[in-house]
N, C-alpha and C. Protein backbone atom coordinates (compact mmCIF):
# COMPACT_ATOMS: atom_id res chain seq x y z
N UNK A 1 66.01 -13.89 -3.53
CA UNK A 1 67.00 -12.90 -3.13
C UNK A 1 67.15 -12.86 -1.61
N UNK A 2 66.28 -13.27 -0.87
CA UNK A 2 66.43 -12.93 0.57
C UNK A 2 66.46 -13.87 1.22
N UNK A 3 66.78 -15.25 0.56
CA UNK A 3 67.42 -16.36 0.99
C UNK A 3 68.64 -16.21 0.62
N UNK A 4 69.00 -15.41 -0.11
CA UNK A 4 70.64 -15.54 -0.49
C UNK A 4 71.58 -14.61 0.79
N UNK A 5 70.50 -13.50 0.94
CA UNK A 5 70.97 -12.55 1.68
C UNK A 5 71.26 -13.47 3.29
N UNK A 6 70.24 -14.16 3.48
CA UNK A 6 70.21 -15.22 5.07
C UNK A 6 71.72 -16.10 4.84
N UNK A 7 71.67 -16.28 3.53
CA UNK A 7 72.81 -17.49 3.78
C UNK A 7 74.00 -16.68 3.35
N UNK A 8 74.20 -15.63 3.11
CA UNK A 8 75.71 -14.71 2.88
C UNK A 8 75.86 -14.42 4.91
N UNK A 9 74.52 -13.86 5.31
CA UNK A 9 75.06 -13.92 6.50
C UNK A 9 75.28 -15.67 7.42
N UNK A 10 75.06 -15.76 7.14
CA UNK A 10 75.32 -17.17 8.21
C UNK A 10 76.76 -17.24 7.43
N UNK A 11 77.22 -17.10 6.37
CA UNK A 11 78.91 -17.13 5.56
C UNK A 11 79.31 -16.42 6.17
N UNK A 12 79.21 -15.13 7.02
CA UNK A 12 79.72 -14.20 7.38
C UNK A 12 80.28 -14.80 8.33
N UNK A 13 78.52 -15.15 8.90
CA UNK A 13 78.92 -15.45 10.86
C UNK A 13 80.09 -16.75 11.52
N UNK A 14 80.07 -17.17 9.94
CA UNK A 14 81.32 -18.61 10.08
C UNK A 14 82.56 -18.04 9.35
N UNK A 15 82.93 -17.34 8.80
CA UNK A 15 83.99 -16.26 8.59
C UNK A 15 84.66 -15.45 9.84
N UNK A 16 83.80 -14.83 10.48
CA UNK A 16 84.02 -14.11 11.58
C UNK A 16 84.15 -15.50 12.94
N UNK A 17 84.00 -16.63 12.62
CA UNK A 17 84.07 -17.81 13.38
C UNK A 17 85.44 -18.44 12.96
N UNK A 18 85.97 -18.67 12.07
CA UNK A 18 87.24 -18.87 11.79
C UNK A 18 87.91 -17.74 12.11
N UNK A 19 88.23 -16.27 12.08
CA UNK A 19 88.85 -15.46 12.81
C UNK A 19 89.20 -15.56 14.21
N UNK A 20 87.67 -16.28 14.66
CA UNK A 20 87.94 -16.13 15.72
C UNK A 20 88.42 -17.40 16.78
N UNK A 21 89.28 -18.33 15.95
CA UNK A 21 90.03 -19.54 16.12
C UNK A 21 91.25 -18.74 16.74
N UNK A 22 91.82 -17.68 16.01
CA UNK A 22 93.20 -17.24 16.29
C UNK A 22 92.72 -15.88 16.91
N UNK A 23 91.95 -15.11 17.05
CA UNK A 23 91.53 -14.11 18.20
C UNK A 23 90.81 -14.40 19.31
N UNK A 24 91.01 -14.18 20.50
CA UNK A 24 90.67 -14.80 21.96
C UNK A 24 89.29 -14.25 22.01
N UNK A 25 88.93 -13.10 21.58
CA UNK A 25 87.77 -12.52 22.15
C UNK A 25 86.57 -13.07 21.20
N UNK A 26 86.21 -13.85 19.84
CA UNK A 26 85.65 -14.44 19.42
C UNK A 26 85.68 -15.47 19.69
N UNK A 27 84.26 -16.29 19.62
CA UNK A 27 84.28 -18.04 19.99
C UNK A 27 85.12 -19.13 19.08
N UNK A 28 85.28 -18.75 18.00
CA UNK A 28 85.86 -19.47 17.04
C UNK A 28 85.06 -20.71 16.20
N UNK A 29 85.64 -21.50 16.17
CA UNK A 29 84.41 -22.55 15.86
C UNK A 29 82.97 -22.75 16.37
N UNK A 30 83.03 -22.78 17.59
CA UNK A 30 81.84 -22.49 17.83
C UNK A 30 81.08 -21.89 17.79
N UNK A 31 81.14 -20.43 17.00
CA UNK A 31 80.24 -19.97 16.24
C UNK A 31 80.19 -20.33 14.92
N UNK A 32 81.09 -20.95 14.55
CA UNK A 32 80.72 -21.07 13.35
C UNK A 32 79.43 -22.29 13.02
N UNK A 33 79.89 -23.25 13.79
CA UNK A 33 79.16 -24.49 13.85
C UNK A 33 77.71 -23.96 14.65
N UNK A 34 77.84 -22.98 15.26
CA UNK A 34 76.28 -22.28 15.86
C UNK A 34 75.36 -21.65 14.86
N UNK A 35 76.41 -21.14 13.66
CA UNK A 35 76.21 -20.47 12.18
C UNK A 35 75.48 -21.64 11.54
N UNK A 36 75.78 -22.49 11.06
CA UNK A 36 75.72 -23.66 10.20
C UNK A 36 74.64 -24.68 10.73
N UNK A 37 74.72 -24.59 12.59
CA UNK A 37 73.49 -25.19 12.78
C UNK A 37 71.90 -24.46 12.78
N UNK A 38 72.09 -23.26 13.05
CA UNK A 38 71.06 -22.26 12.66
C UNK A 38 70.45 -22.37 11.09
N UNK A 39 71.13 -22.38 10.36
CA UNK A 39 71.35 -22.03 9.13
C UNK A 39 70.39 -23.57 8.72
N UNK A 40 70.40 -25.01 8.82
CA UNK A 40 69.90 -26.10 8.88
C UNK A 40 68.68 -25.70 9.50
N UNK A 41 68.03 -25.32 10.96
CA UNK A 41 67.41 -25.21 11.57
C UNK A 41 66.22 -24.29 10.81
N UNK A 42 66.86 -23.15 9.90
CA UNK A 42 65.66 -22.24 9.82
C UNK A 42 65.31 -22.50 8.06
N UNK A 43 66.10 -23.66 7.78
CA UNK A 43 66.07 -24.05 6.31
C UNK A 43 66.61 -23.65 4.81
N UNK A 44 67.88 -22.89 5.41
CA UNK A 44 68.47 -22.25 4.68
C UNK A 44 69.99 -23.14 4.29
N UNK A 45 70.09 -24.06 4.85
CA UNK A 45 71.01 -24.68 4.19
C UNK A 45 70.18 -26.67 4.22
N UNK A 46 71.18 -26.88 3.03
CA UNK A 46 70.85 -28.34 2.41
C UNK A 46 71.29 -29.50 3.07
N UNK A 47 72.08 -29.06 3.83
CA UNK A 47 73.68 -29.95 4.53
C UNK A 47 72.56 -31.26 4.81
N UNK A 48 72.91 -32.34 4.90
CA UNK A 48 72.74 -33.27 6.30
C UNK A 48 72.81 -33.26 7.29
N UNK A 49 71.97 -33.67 7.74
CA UNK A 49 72.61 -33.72 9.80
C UNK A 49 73.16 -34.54 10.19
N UNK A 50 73.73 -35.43 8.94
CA UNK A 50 74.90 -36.51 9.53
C UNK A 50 76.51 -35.50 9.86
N UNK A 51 76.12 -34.51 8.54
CA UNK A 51 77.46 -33.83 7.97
C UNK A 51 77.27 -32.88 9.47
N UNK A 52 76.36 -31.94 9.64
CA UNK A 52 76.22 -31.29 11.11
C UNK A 52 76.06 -31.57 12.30
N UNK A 53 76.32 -33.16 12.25
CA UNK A 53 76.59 -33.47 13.50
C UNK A 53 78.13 -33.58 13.57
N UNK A 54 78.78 -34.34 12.64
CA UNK A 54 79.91 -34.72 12.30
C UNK A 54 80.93 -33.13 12.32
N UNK A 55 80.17 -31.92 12.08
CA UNK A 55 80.65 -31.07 12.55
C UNK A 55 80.53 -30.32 13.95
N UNK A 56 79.69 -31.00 14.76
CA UNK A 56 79.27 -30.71 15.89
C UNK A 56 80.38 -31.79 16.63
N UNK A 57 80.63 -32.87 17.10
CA UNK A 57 81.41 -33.69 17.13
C UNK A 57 82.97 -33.13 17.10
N UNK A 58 83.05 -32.68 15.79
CA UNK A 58 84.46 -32.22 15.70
C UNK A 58 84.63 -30.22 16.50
N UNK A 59 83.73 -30.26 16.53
CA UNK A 59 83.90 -28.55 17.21
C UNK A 59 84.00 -28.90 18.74
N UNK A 60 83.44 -30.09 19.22
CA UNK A 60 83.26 -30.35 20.64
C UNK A 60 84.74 -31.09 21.13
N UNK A 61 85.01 -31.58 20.04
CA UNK A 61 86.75 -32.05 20.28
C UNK A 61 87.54 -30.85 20.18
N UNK A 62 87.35 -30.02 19.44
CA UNK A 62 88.02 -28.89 19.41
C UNK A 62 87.97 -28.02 20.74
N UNK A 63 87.21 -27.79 21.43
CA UNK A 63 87.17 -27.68 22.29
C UNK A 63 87.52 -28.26 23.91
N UNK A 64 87.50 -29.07 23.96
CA UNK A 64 88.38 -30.60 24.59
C UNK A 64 89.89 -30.19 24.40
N UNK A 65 90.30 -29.83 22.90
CA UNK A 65 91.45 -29.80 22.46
C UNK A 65 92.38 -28.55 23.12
N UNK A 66 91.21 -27.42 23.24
CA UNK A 66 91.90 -26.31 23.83
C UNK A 66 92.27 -26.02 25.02
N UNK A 67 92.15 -27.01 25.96
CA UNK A 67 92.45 -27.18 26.98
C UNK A 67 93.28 -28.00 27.52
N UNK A 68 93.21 -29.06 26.96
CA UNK A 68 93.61 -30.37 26.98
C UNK A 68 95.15 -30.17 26.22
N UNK A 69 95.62 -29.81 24.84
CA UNK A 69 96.37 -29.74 24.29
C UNK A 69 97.93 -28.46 24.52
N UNK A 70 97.46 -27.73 25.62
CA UNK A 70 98.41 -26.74 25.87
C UNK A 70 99.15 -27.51 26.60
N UNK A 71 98.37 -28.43 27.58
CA UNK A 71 98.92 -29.30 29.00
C UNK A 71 99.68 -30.20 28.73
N UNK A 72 99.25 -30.79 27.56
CA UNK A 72 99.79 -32.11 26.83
C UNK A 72 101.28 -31.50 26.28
N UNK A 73 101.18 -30.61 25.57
CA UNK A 73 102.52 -30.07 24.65
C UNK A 73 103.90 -29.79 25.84
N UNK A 74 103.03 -28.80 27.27
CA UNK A 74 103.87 -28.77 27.96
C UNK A 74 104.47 -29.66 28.87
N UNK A 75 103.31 -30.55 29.00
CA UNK A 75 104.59 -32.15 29.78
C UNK A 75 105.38 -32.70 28.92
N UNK A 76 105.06 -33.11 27.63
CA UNK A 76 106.09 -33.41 26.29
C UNK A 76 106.73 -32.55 26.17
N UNK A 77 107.29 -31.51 26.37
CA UNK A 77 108.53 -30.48 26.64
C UNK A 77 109.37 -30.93 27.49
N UNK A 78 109.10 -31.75 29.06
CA UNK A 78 109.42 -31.87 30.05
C UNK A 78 108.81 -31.04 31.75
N UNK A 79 107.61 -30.34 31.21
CA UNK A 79 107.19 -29.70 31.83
C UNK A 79 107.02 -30.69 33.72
N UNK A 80 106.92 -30.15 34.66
CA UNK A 80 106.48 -30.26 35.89
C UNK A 80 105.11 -30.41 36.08
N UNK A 81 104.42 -31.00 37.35
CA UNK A 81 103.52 -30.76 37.68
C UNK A 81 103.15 -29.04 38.02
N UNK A 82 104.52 -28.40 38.40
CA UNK A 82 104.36 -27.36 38.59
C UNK A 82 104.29 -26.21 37.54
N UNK A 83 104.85 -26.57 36.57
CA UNK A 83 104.25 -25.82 35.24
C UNK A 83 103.48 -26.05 34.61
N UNK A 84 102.43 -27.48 35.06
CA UNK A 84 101.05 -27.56 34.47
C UNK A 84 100.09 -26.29 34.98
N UNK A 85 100.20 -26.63 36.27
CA UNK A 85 99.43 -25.90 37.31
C UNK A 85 99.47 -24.36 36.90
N UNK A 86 100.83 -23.82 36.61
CA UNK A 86 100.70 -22.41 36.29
C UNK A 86 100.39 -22.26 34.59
N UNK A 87 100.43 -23.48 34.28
CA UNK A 87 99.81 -22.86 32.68
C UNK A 87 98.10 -22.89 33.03
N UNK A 88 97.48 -24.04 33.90
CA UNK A 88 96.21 -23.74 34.05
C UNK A 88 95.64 -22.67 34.57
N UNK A 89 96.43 -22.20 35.10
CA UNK A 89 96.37 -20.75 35.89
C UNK A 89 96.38 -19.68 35.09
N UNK A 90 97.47 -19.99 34.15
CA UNK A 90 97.30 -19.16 33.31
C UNK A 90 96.53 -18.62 32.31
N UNK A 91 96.20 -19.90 31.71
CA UNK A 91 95.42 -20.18 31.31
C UNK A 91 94.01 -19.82 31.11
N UNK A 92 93.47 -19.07 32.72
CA UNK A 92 92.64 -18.57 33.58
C UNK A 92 92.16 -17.55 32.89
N UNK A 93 93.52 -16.91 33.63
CA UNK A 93 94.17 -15.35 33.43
C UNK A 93 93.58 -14.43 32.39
N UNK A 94 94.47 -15.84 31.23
CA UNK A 94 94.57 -15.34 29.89
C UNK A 94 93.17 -15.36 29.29
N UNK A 95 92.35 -16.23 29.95
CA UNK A 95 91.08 -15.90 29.42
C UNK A 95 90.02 -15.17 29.93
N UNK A 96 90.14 -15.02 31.24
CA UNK A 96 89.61 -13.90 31.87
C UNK A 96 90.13 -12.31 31.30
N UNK A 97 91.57 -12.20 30.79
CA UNK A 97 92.05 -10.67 29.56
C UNK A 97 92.01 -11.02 28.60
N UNK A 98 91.76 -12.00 28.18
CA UNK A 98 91.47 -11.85 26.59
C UNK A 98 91.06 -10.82 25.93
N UNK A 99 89.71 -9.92 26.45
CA UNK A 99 89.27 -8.64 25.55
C UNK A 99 91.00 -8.05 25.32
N UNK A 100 91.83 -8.18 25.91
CA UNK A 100 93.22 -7.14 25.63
C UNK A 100 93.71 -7.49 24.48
N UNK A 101 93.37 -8.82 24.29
CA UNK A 101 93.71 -9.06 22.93
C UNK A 101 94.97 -10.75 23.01
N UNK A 102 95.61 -10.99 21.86
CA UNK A 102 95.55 -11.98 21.65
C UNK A 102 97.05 -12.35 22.40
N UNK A 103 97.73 -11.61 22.97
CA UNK A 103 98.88 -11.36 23.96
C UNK A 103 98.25 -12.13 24.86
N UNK A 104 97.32 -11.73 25.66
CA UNK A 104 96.58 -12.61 27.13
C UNK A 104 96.64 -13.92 27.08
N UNK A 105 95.93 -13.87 25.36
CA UNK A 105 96.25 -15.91 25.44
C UNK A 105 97.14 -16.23 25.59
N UNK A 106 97.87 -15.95 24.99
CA UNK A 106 99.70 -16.92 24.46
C UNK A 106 100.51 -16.48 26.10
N UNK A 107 100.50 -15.01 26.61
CA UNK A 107 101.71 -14.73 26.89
C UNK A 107 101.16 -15.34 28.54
N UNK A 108 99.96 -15.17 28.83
CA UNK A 108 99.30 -15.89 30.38
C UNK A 108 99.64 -17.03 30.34
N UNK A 109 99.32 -18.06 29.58
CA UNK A 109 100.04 -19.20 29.66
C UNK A 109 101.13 -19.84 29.76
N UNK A 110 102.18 -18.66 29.35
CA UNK A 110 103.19 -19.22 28.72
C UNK A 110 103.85 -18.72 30.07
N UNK A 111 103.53 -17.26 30.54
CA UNK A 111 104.23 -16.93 31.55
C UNK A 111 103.92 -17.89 33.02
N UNK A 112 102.72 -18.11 33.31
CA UNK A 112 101.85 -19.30 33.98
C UNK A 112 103.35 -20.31 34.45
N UNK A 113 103.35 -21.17 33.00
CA UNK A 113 104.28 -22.50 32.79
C UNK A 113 105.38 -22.09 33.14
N UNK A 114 105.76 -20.87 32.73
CA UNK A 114 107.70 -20.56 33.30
C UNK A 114 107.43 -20.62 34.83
N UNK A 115 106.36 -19.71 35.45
CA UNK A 115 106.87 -19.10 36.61
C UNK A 115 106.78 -21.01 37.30
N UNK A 116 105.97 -21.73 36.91
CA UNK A 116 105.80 -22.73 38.04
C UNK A 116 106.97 -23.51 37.64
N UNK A 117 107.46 -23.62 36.41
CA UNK A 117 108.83 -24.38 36.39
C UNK A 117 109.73 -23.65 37.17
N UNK A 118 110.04 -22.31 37.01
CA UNK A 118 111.27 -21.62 38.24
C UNK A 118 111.11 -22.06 39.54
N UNK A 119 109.52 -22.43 40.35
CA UNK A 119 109.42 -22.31 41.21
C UNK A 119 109.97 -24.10 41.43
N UNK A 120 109.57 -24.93 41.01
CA UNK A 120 109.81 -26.27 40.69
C UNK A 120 111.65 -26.26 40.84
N UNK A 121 112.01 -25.53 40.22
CA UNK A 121 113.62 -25.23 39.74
C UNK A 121 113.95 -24.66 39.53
N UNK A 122 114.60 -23.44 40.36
CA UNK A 122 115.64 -22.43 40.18
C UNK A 122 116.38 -22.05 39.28
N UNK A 123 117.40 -23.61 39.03
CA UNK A 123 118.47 -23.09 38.80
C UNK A 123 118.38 -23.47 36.75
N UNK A 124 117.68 -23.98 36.44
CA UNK A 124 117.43 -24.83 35.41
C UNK A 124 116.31 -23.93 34.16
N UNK A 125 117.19 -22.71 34.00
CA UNK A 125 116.04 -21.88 33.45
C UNK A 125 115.91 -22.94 31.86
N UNK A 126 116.98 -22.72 31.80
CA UNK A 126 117.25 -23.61 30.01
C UNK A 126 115.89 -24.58 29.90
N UNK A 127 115.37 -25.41 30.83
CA UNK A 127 114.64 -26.46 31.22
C UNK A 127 112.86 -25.70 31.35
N UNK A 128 113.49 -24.92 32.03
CA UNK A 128 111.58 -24.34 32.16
C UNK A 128 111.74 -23.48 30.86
N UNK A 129 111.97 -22.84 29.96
CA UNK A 129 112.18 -21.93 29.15
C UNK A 129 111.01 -23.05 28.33
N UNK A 130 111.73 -24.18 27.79
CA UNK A 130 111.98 -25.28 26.94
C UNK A 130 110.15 -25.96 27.61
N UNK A 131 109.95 -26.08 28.57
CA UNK A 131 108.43 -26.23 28.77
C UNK A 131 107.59 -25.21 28.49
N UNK A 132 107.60 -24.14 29.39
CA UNK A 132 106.74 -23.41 28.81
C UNK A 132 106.50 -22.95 27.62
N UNK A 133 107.27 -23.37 26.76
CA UNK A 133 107.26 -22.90 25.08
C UNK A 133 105.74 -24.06 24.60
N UNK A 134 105.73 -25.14 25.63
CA UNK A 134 105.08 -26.25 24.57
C UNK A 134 103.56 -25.65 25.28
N UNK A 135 102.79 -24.82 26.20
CA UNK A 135 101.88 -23.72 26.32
C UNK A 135 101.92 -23.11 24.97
N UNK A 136 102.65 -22.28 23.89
CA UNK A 136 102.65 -21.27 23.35
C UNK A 136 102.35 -22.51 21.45
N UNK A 137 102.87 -23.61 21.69
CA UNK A 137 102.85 -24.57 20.69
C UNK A 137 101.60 -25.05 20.65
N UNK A 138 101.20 -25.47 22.27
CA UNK A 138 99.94 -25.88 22.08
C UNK A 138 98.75 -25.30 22.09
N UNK A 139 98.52 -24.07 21.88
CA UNK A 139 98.13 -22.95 21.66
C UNK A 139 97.88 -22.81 20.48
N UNK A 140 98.81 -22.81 19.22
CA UNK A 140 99.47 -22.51 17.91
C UNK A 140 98.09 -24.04 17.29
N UNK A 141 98.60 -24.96 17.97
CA UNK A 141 98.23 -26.33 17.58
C UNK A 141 96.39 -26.20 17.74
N UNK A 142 96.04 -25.76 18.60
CA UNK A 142 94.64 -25.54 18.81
C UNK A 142 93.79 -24.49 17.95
N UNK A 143 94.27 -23.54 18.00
CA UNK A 143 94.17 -22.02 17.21
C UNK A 143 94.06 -23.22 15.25
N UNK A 144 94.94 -23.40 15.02
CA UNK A 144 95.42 -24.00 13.45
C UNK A 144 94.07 -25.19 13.64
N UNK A 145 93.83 -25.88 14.41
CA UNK A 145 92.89 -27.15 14.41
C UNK A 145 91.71 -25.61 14.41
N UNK A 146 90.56 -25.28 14.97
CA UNK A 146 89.93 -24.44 15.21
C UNK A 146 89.54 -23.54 13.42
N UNK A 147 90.75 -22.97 13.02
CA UNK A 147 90.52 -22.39 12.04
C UNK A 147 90.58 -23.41 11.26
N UNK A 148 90.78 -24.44 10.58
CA UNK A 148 91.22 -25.31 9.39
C UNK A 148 89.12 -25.90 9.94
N UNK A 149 88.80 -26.39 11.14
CA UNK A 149 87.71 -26.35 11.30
C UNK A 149 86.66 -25.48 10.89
N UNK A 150 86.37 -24.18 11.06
CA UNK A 150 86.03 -23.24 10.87
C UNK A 150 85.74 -22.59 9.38
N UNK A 151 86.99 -23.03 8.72
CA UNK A 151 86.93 -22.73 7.19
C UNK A 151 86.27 -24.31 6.46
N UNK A 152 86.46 -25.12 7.06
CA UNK A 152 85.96 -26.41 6.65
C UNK A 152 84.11 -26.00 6.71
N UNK A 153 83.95 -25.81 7.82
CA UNK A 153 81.92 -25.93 7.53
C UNK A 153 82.00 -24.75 6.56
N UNK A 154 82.73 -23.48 6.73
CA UNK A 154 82.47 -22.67 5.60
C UNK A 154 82.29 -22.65 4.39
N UNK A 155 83.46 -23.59 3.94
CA UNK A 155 83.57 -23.98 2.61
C UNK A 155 82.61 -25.05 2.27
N UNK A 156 82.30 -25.79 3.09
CA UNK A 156 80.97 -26.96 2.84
C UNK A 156 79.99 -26.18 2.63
N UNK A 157 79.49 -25.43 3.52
CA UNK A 157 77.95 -24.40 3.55
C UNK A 157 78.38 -23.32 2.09
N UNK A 158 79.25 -22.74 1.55
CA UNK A 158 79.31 -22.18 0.48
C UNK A 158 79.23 -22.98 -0.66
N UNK A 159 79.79 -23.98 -0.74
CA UNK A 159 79.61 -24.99 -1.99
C UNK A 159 78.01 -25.51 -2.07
N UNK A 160 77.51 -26.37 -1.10
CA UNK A 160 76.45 -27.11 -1.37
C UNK A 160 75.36 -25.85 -1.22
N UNK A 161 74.97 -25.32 -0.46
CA UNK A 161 74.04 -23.75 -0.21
C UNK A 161 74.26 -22.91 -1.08
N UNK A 162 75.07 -22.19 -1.55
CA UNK A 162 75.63 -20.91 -2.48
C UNK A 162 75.32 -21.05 -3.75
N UNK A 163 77.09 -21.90 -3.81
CA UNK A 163 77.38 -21.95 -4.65
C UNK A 163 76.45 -22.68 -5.94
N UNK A 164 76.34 -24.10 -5.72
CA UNK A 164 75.69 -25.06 -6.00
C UNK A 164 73.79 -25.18 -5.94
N UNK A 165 73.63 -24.21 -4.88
CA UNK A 165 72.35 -24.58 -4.39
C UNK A 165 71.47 -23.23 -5.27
């Protein structure tokens, strides 16, 4: 019974780790995969450590991804050097307010990328509008990778541990 109780919470703590893919103020995957490696560590789950590395691996790209992928979306928009710069900035921002909630992420970035495209170009709002959107996509794109992650070790650690085990 009080192995079941250890491994409902470590389900929790990777539950509340996929939430927190799409809420700023939770780690997201990386707790979950902190869940799942604990959970191995104190012998409460069956997994492999090929399978927990292979999820360690993919949480560390995920991470790579969240940074990497706002920048990427907004030069494939047409973005500027100068609306990189203010999405990284923003970027900042947005994660320095995050406790405000999930506005800080999206709207710091996004506002970030406009202001440095206006500043880049005046007259061409149509143009910076149209970049800074790919901040708010690649955002969307990271958040969706993160949780689909997140529910993935979950659903592994509930099947082979739980369910099965």
């Amino acid at each position: 019974m009080e192995d079941l109780i250890f491994k409902l919470l470590f389900a929790v703590l990777m539950l509340i780790g996929a939430a927190g893919a799409v809420l700023p103020v939770l780690p997201g995957a990386p707790l979950a995969f902190a869940s799942l490696l604990l959970a191995k560590i104190l012998n409460f789950s069956e997994l492999s450590w090929w399978l927990i590395a292979l999820f360690g691996v993919l949480t560390l790209v995920g991470g790579l991804l969240d940074y990497l992928l706002p920048i990427a979306t907004t030069k494939k928009l047409g973005g500027s050097k100068y609306g990189i710069w203010g999405l990284v900035i923003g970027l900042i921002v947005g994660i320095l307010f995050s406790p405000f909630g999930l506005i800080s992420i999206i709207l710091a970035p996004f506002l970030g990328a406009l202001i440095g495209e206006l500043i880049y170009d005046r007259k061409n709002h149509k143009r910076a509008m149209k970049a800074a959107s790919g901040s708010v996509i690649g955002y969307f794109l990271t958040s969706g990778y993160g949780f689909l992650l997140s529910m993935s070790m979950l659903a592994v650690f509930l099947f082979y541990d739980i369910i099965r085990g």
